[in-house]
C-alpha atoms as a PDB file:
ATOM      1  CA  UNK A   1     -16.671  -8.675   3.812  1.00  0.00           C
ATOM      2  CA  UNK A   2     -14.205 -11.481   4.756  1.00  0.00           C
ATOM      3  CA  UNK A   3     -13.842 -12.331   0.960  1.00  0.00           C
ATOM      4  CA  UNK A   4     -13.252  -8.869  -0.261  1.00  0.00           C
ATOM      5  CA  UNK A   5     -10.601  -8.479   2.132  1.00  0.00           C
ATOM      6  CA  UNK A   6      -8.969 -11.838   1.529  1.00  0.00           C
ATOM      7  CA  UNK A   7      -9.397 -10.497  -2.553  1.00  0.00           C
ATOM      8  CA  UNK A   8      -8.008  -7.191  -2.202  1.00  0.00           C
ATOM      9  CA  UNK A   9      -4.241  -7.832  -2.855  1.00  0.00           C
ATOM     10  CA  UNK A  10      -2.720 -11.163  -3.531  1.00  0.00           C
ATOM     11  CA  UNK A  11      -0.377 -12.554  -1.173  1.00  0.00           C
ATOM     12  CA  UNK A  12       1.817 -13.591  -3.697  1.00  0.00           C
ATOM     13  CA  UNK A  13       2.546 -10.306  -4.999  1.00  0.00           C
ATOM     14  CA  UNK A  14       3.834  -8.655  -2.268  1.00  0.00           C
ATOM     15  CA  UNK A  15       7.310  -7.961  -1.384  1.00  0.00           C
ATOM     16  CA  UNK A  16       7.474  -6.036   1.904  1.00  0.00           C
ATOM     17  CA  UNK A  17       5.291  -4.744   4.686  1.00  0.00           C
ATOM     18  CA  UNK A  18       5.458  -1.138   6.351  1.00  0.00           C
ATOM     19  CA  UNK A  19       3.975  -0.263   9.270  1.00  0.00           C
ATOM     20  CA  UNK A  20       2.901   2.949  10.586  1.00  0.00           C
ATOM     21  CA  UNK A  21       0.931   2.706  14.551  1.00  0.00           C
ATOM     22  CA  UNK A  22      -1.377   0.569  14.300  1.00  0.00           C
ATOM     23  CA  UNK A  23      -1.588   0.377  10.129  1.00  0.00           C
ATOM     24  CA  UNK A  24      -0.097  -2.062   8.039  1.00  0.00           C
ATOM     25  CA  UNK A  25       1.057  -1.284   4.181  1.00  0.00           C
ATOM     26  CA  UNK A  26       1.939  -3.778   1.993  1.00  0.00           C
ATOM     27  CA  UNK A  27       4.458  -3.322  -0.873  1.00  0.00           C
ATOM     28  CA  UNK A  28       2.592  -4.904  -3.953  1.00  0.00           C
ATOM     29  CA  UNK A  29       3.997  -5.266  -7.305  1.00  0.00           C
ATOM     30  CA  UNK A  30       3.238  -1.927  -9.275  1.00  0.00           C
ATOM     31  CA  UNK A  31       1.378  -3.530 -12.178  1.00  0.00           C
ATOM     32  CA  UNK A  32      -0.429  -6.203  -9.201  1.00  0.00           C
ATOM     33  CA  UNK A  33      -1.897  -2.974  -7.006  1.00  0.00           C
ATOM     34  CA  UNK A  34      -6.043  -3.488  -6.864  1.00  0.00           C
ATOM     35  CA  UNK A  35      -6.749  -0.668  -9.133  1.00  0.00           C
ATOM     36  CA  UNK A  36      -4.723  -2.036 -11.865  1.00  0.00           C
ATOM     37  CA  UNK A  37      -7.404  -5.576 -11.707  1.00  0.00           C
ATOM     38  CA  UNK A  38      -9.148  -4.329 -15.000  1.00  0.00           C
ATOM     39  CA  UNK A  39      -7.306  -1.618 -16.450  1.00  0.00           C
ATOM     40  CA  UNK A  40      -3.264  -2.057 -16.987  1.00  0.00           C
ATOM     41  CA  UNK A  41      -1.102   0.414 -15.150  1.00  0.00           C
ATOM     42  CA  UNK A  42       1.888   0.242 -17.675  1.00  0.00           C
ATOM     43  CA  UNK A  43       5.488   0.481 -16.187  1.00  0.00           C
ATOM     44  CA  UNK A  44       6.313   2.380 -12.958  1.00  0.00           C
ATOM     45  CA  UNK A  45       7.602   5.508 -12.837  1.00  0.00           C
ATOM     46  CA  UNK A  46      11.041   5.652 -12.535  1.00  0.00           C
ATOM     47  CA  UNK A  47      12.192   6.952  -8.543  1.00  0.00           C
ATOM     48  CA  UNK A  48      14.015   9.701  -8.320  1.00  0.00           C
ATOM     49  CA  UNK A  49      17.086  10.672  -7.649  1.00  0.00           C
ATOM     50  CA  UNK A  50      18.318   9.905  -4.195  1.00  0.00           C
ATOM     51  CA  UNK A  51      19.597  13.499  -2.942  1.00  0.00           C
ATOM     52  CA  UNK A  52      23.468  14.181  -1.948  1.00  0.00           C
ATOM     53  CA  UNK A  53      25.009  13.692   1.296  1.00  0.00           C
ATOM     54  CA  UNK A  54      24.866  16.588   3.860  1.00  0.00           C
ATOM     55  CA  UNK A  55      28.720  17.727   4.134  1.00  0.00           C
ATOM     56  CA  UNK A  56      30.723  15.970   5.552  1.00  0.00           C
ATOM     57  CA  UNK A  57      29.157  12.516   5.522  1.00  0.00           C
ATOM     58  CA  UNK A  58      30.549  10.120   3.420  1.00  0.00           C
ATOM     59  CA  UNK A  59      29.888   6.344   2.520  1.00  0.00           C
ATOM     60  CA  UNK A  60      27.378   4.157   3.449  1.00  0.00           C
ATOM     61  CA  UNK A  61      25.542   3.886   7.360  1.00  0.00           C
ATOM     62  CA  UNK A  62      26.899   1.512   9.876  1.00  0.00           C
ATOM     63  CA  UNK A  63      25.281  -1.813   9.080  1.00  0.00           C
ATOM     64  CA  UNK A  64      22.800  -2.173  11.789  1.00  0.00           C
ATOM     65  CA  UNK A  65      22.190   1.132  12.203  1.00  0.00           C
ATOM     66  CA  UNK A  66      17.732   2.710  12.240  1.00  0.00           C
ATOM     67  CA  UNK A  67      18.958   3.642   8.083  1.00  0.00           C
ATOM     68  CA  UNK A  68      19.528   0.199   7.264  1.00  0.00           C
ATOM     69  CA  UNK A  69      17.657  -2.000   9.585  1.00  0.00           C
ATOM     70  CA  UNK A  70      14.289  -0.611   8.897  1.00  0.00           C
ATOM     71  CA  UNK A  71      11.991  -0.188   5.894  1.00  0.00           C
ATOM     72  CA  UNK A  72      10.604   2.846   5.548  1.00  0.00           C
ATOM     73  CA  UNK A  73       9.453   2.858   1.925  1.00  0.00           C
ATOM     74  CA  UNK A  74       8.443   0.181  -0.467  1.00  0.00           C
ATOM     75  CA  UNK A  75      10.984  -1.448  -2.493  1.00  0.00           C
ATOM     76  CA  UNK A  76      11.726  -0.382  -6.097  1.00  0.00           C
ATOM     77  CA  UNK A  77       8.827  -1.201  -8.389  1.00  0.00           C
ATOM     78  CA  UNK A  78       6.097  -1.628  -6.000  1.00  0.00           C
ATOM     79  CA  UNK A  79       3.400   1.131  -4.540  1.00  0.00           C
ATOM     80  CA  UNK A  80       1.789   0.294  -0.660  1.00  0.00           C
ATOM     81  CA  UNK A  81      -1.336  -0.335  -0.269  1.00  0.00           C
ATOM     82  CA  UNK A  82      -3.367  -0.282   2.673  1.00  0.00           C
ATOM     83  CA  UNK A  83      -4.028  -3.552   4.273  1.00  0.00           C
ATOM     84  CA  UNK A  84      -7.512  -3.673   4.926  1.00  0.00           C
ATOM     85  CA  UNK A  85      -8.840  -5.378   8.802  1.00  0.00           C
ATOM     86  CA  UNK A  86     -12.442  -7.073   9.227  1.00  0.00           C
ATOM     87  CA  UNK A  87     -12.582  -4.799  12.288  1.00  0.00           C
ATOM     88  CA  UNK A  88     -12.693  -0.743  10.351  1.00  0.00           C
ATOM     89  CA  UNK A  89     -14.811  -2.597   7.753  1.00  0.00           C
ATOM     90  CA  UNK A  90     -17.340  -3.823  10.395  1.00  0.00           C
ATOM     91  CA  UNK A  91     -18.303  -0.351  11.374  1.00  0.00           C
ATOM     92  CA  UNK A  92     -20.299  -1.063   8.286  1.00  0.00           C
ATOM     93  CA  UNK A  93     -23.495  -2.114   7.336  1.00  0.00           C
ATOM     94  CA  UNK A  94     -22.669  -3.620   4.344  1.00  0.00           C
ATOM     95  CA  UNK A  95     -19.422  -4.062   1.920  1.00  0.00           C
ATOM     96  CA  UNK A  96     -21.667  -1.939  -0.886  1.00  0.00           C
ATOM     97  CA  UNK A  97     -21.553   0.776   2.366  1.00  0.00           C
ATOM     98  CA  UNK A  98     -17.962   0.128   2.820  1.00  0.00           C
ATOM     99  CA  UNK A  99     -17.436   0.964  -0.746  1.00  0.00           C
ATOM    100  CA  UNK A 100     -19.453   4.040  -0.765  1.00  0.00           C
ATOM    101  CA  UNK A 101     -17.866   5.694   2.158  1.00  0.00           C
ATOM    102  CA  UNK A 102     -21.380   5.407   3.626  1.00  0.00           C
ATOM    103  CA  UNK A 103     -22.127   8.633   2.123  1.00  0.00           C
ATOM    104  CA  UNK A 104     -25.540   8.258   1.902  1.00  0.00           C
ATOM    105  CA  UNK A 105     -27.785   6.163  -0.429  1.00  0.00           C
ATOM    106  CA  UNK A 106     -26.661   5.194  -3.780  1.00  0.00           C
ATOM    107  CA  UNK A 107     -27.944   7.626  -6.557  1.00  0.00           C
ATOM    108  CA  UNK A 108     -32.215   6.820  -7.567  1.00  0.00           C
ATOM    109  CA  UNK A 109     -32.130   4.882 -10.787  1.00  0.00           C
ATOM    110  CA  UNK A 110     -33.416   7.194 -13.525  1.00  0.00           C
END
């Protein structure tokens, strides 16, 4: 299990890390994300537009202030993934359960 974690995303490819409680996200490159191994993704989609100010504000934020001193969404051109911990995998039997969602046994050959 210790190698599909350490396989999952590449170190090298990502740019930021989120966290949310106890859960870590990292920021991978878009076309780098796990499900895009054996199949290209293509080009991100473009974000969109940020939305106006409320009235009245104007400019940027203090620097230092919670809107600039803390990520809260992956840079421009990457997607989070979810950074997966030996410890939620172990409540498994195996990685092939892991995979499954331990839904029950795999499907009876035909």
């Amino acid at each position: 299990m210790q190698a599909y974690i350490d396989a999952h995303v590449d170190p090298r490819f990502v740019r930021a890390t989120l966290h949310q409680g106890d859960t870590a996200f990292d920021c991978v490159d878009f076309d780098r994300q796990p499900g895009c191994r054996d199949t290209p993704c293509g080009t991100p989609p473009a974000p969109p537009a940020p939305p106006p100010p409320p009235p009245g504000v104007t400019g940027a934020p203090p620097p230092g202030s919670p809107a600039t001193s803390t990520l809260e969404a992956c840079p421009q051109g990457t997607v989070p993934v979810r950074r997966l911990t030996l410890r939620e995998m172990a409540r498994f039997d195996t990685l092939e359960d892991y995979l499954r969602g331990n839904k029950g046994p795999p499907p009876a050959a035909p």
